[in-house]
Protein backbone atom coordinates (compact mmCIF):
# COMPACT_ATOMS: atom_id res chain seq x y z
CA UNK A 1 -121.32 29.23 157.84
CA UNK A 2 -119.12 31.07 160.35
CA UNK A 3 -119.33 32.37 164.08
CA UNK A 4 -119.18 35.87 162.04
CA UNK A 5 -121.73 35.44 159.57
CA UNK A 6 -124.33 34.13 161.83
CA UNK A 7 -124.03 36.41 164.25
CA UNK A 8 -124.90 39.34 161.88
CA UNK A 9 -128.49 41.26 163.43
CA UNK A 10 -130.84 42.95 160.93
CA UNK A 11 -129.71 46.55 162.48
CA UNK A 12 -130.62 49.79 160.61
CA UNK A 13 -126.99 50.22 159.78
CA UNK A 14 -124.54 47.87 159.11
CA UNK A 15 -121.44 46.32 158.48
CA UNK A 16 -120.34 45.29 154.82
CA UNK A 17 -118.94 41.97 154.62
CA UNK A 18 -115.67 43.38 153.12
CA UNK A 19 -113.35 39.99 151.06
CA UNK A 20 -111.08 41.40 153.73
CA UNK A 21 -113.44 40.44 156.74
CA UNK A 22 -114.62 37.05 154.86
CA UNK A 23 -111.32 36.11 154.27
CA UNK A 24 -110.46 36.38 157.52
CA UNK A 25 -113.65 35.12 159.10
CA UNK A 26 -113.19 31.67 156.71
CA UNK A 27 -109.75 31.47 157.12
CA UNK A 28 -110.46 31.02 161.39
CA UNK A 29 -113.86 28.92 160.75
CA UNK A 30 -111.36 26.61 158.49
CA UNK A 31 -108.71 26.43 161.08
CA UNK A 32 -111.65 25.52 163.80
CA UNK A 33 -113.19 22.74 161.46
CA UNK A 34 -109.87 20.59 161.24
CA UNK A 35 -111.58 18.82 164.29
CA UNK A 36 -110.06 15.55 163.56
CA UNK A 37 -106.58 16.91 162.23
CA UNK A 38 -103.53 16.39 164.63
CA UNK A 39 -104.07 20.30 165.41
CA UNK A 40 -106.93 19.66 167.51
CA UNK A 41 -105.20 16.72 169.45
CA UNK A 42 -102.10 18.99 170.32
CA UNK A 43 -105.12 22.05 171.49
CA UNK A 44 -106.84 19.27 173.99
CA UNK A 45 -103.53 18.47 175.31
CA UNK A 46 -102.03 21.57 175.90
CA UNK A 47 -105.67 22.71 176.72
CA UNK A 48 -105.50 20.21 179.84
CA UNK A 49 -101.74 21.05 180.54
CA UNK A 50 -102.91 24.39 181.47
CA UNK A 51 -106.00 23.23 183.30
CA UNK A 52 -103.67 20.88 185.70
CA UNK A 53 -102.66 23.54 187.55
CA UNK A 54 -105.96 24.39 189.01
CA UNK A 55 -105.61 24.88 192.36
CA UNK A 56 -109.04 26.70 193.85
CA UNK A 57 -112.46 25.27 192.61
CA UNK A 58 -113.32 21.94 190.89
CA UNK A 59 -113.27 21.33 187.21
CA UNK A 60 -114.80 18.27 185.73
CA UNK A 61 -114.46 18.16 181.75
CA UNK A 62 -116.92 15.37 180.33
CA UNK A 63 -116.71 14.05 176.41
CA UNK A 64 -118.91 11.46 174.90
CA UNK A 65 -114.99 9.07 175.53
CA UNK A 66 -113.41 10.71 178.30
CA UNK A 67 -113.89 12.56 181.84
CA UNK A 68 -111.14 14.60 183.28
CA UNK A 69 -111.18 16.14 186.87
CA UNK A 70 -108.83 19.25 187.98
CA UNK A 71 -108.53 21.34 191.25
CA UNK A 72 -110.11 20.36 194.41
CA UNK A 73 -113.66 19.24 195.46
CA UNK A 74 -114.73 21.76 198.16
CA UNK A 75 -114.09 20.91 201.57
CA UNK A 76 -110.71 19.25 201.04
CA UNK A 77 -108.85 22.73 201.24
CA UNK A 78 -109.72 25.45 203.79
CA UNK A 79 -108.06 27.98 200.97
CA UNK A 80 -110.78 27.06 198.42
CA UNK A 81 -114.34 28.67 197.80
CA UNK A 82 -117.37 26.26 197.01
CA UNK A 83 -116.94 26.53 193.82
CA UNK A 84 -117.38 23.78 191.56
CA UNK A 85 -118.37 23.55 187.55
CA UNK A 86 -118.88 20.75 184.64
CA UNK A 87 -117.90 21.75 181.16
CA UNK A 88 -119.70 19.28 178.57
CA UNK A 89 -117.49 18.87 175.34
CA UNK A 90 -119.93 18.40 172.93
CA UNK A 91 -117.64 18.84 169.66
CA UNK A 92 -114.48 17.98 169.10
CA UNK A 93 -113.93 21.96 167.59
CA UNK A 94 -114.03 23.43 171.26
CA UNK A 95 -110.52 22.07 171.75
CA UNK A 96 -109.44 23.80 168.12
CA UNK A 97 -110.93 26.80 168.33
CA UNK A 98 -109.72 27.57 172.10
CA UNK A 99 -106.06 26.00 171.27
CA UNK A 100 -106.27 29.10 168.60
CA UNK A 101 -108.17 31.76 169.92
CA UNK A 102 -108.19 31.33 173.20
CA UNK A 103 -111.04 33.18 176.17
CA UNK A 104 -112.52 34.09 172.68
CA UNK A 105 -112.30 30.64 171.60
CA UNK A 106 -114.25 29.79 174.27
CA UNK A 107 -116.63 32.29 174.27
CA UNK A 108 -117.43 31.27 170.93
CA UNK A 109 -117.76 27.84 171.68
CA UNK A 110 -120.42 28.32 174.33
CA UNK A 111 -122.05 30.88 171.62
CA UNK A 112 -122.41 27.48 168.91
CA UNK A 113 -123.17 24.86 171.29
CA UNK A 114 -120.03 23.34 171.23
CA UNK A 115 -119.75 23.02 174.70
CA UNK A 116 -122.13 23.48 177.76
CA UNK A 117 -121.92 23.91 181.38
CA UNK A 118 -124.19 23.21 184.32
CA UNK A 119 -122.58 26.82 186.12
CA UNK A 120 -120.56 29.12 184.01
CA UNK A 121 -120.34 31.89 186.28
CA UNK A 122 -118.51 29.41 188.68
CA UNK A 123 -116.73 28.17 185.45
CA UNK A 124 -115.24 31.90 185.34
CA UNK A 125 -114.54 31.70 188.93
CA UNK A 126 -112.21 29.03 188.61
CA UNK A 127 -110.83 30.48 185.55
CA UNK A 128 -109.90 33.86 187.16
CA UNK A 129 -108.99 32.69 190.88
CA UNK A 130 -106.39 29.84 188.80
CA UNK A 131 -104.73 32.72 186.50
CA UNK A 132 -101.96 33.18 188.19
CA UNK A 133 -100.54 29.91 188.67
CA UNK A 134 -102.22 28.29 185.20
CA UNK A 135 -99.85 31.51 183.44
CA UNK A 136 -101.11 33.38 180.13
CA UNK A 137 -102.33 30.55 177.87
CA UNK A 138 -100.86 31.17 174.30
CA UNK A 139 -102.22 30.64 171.32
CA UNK A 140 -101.55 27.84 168.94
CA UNK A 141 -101.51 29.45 166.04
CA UNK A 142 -100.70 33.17 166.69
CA UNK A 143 -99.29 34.82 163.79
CA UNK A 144 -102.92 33.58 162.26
CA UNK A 145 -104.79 34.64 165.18
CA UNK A 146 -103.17 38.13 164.93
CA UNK A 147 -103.78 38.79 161.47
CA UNK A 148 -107.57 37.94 161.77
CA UNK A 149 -107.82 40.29 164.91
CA UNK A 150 -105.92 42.90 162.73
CA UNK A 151 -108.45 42.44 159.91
CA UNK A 152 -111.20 43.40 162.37
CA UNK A 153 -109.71 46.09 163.90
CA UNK A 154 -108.86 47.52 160.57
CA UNK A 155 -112.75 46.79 159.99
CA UNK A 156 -114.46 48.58 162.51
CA UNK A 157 -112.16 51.58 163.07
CA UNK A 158 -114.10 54.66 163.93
CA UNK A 159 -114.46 56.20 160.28
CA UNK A 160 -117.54 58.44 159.48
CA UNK A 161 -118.82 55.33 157.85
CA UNK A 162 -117.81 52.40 160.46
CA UNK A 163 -119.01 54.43 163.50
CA UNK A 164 -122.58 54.05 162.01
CA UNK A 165 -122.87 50.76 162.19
CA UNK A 166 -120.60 50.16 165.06
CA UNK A 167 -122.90 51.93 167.07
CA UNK A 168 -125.65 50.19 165.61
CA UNK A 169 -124.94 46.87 165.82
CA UNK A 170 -124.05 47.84 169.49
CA UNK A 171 -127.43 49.54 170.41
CA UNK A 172 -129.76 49.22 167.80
CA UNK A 173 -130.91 45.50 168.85
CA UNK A 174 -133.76 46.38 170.88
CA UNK A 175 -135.21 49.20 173.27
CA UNK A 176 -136.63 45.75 175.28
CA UNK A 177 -133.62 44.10 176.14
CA UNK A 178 -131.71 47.04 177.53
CA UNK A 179 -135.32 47.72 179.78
CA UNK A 180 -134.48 44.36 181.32
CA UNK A 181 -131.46 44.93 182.48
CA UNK A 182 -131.40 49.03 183.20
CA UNK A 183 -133.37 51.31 186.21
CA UNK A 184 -136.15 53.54 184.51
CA UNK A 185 -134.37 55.78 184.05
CA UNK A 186 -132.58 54.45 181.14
CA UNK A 187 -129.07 55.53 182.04
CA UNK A 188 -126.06 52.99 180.21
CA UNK A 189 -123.33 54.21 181.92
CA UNK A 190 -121.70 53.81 185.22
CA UNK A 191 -123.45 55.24 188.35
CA UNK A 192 -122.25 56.81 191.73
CA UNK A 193 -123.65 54.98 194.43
CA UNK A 194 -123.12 56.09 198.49
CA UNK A 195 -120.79 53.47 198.83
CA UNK A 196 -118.28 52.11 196.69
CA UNK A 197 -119.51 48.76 197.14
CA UNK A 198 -122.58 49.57 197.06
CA UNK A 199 -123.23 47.73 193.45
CA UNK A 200 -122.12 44.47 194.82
CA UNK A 201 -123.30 44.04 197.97
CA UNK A 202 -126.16 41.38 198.41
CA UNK A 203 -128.77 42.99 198.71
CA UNK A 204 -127.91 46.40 198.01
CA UNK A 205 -128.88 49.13 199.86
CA UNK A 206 -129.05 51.29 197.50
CA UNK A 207 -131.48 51.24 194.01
CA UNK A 208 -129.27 51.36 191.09
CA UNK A 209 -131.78 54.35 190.09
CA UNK A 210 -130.77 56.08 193.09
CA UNK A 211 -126.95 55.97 192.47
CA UNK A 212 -127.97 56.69 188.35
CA UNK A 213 -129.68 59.68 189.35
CA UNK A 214 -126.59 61.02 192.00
CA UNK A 215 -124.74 60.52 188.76
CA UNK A 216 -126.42 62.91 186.44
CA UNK A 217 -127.14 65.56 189.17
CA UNK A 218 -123.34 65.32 189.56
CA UNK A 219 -122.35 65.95 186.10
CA UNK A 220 -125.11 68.70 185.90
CA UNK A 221 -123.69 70.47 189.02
CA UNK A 222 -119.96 70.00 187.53
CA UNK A 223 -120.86 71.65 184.57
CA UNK A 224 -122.70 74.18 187.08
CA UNK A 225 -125.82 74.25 184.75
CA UNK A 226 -128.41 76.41 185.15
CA UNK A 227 -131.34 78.94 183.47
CA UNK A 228 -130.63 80.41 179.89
CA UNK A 229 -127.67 77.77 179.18
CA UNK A 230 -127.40 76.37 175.71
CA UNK A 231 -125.77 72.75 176.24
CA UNK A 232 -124.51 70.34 173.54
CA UNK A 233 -124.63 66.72 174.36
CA UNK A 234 -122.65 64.03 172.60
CA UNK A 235 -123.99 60.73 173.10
CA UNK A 236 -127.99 61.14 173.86
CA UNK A 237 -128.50 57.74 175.27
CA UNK A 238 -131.97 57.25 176.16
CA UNK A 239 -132.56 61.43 177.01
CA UNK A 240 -132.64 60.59 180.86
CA UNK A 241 -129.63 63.98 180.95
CA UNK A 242 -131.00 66.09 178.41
CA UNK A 243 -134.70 65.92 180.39
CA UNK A 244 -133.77 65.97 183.79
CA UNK A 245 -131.78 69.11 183.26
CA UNK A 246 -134.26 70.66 181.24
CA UNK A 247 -136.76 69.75 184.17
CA UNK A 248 -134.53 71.56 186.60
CA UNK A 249 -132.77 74.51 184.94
CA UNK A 250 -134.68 76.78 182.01
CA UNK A 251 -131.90 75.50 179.49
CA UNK A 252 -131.95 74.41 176.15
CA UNK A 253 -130.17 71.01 175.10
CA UNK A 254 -129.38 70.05 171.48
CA UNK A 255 -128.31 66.01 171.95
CA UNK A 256 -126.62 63.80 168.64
CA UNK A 257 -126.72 60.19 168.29
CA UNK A 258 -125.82 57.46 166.18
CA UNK A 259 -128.48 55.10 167.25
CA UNK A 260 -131.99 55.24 165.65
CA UNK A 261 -133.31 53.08 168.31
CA UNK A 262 -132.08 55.32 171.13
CA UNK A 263 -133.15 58.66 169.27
CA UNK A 264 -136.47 57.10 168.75
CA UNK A 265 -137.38 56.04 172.37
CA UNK A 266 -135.25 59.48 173.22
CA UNK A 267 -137.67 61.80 171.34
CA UNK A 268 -140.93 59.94 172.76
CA UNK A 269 -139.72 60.28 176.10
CA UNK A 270 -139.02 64.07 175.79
CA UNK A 271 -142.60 64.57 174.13
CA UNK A 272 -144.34 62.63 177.60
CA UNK A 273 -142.41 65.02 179.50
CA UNK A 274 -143.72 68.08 177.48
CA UNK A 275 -139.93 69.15 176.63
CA UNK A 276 -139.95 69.13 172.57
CA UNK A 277 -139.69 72.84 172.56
CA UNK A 278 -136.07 72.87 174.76
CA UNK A 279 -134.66 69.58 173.70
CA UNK A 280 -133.66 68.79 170.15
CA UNK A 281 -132.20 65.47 169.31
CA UNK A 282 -130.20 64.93 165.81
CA UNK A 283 -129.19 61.35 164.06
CA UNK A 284 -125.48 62.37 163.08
CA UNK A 285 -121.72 61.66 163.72
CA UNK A 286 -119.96 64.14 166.30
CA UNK A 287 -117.76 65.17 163.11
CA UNK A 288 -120.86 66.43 161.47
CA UNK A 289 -121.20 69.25 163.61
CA UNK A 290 -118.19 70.48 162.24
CA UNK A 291 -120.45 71.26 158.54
CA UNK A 292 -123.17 73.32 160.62
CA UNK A 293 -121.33 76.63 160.61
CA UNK A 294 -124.30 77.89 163.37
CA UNK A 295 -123.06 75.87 165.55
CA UNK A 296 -119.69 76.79 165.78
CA UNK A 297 -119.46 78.91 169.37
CA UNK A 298 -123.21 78.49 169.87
CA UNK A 299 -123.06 76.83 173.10
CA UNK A 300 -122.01 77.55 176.32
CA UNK A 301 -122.02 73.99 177.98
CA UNK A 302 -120.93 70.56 176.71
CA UNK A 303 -121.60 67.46 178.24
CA UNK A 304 -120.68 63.79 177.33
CA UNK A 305 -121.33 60.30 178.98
CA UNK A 306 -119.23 57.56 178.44
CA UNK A 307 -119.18 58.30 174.52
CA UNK A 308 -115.44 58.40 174.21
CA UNK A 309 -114.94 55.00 174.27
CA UNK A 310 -116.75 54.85 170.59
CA UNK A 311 -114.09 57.19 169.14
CA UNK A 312 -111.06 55.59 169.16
CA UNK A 313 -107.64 57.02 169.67
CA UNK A 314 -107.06 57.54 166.28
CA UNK A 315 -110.02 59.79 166.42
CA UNK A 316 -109.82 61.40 169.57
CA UNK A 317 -108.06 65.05 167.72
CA UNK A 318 -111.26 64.91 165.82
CA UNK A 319 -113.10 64.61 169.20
CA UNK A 320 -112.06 67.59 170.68
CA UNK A 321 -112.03 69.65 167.73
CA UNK A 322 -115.41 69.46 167.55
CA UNK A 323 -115.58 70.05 171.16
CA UNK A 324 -113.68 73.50 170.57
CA UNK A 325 -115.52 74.12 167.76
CA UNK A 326 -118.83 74.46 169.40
CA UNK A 327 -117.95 75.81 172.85
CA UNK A 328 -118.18 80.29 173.23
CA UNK A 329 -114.88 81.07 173.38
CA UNK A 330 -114.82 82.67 176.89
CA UNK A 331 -117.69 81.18 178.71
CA UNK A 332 -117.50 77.60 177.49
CA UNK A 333 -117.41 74.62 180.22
CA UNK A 334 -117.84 70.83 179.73
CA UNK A 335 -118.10 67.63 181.37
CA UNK A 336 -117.03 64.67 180.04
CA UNK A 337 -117.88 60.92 181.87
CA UNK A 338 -115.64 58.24 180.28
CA UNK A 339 -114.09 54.77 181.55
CA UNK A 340 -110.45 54.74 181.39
CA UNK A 341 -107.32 52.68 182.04
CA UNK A 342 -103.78 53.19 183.73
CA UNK A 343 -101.57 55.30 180.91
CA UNK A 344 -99.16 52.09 181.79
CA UNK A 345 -100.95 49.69 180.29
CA UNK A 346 -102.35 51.23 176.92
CA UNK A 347 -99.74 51.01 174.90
CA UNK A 348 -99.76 47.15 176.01
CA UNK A 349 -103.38 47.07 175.83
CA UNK A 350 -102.88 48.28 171.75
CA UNK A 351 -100.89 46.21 170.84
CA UNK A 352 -103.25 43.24 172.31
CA UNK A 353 -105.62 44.75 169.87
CA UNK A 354 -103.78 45.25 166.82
CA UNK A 355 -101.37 42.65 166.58
């Protein structure tokens, strides 16, 4: 079975397993099974060629034949951070599957066992801090590679239909595992703390419900909301926006998401805080809004967190359509929250992608 197949969740929306994405799928498991083929003896080596030119860190590689050591041990190099890592080999398909699709390769390897390693954060250390001088390590089979990331891209583009269960499969695994990791407040976004550094800094001085909460009033006092607004939010989340300003202004929200899990916990966490009658929240695609002729000019606010990276740039026209579809003509603000990248590197960063 492949890394694709088994890694499909029972979500309430899904992808179809298109002949297009199982013939690509089968076509990279087959390429990754020719363990004992001469492939995978020219990924080791030029797997180790790269890893020679660690510099900072130590590296041991252990198989059940061979051991290899790169880089340093600490201490012999004033230059070099304590960082040291052992990467168990435990198939021979790790040096296959990383020879063709490289820091996915690996990722996937780790993901099936094939390997294991006593500290992979200090594995990734070593990885990043060697970049430079180890160079861009290519592929052994790129035209292949390329067409199987096209496949998927082609896949999961942000159609009416995909975005379902992209969003799905993203957020619709569990209310529980995102409580682990997030403040109460349920925010999945970035925050604003005090201090830029604040978020790294051991221990911080800061709560990361603190800087969550800095964030939101931020974006509320952007879009300068306040008593009698009617706001449209893309992208509900968990509700922490829609509530807190519906707890501090006299407003009325109407929120849309994709996720059933989020709109589930959303709407129970509106009804503790005795909101139902001011916040609505809908299960639909932004471009839906665009078939609810009252809503066209009904609000006078628009606010959206870190949703925009779901759309897509094919998409994005759509996007803000909608967004001038809903918005009074005259009196209309928003506030949009997104992550972005240097215009200098997305064209490069597309073609990454897609090809």
């Amino acid at each position: 079975m492949t890394v694709t197949a088994t890694q499909l969740l029972g979500t309430p929306t899904t992808h179809s397993l298109s002949f297009l994405r199982q013939f690509g799928s089968t076509l990279s498991q087959s390429l990754v099974d020719l363990t004992k083929s001469p492939l995978s003896r020219i990924a080791r080596d030029r797997i180790l060629g790269y890893l020679s030119k660690v510099e900072v860190g130590d590296l041991t590689i252990i198989t059940s034949t061979d051991v290899w050591n790169f880089g340093t041990p600490p201490g012999e190099s004033s230059k070099q951070p304590a960082l040291k890592a052992v990467l168990y080999v435990r198939s021979e398909a790790f040096w296959t599957r990383v020879g063709l699709f490289t820091d996915l390769g690996l990722a996937e390897s780790y993901m099936v066992g094939e390997i294991d390693c006593d500290d992979i954060t200090s594995l990734l250390k070593i990885i990043i801090l060697n970049r430079k001088q180890m160079g861009e390590v290519q592929s052994i089979a790129g035209p292949i590679a390329a067409l199987c990331r096209s496949l998927a891209v082609y896949s999961f583009a942000g159609t009416m239909s995909n975005s379902r269960a992209n969003i799905s499969s993203h957020y619709d695994i569990g209310n529980i595992m995102f409580d682990a990791f997030l403040s109460k407040d349920m925010n999945y976004s970035c925050a604003i703390f005090k201090d830029h550094e604040e978020d790294v800094s051991n221990p911080s001085r800061e709560s990361l419900e603190d800087a969550q909460m800095r964030k939101m009033k931020a974006i509320l006092g952007k879009a300068k909301i306040q008593d009698g607004d009617n706001i449209l939010e893309i992208g509900t989340g968990w509700g922490s926006l829609s509530i807190l300003a519906a707890q501090t202004t006299d407003c009325t929200v109407t929120t849309i998401t994709l996720s059933v899990d989020q709109m589930m916990l959303a709407v129970k966490r509106i009804a503790e805080a005795g909101l139902t009658d001011r916040i609505s929240v809908h299960l639909m695609d932004f471009r839906e809004i665009l078939m609810n002729p009252e809503w066209k000019g009904a609000f006078n606010k628009f606010i959206s967190i870190e949703m925009m990276e779901h759309v897509g740039k094919d998409f994005m026209e759509e996007y803000w359509k909608v967004v001038d579809y809903v918005l009074k003509e005259d009196s209309g603000v928003g506030v949009v929250q997104l992550t972005t990248l240097p215009e200098s590197r997305m064209y490069v960063y597309i073609l990454l992608v897609a090809c």
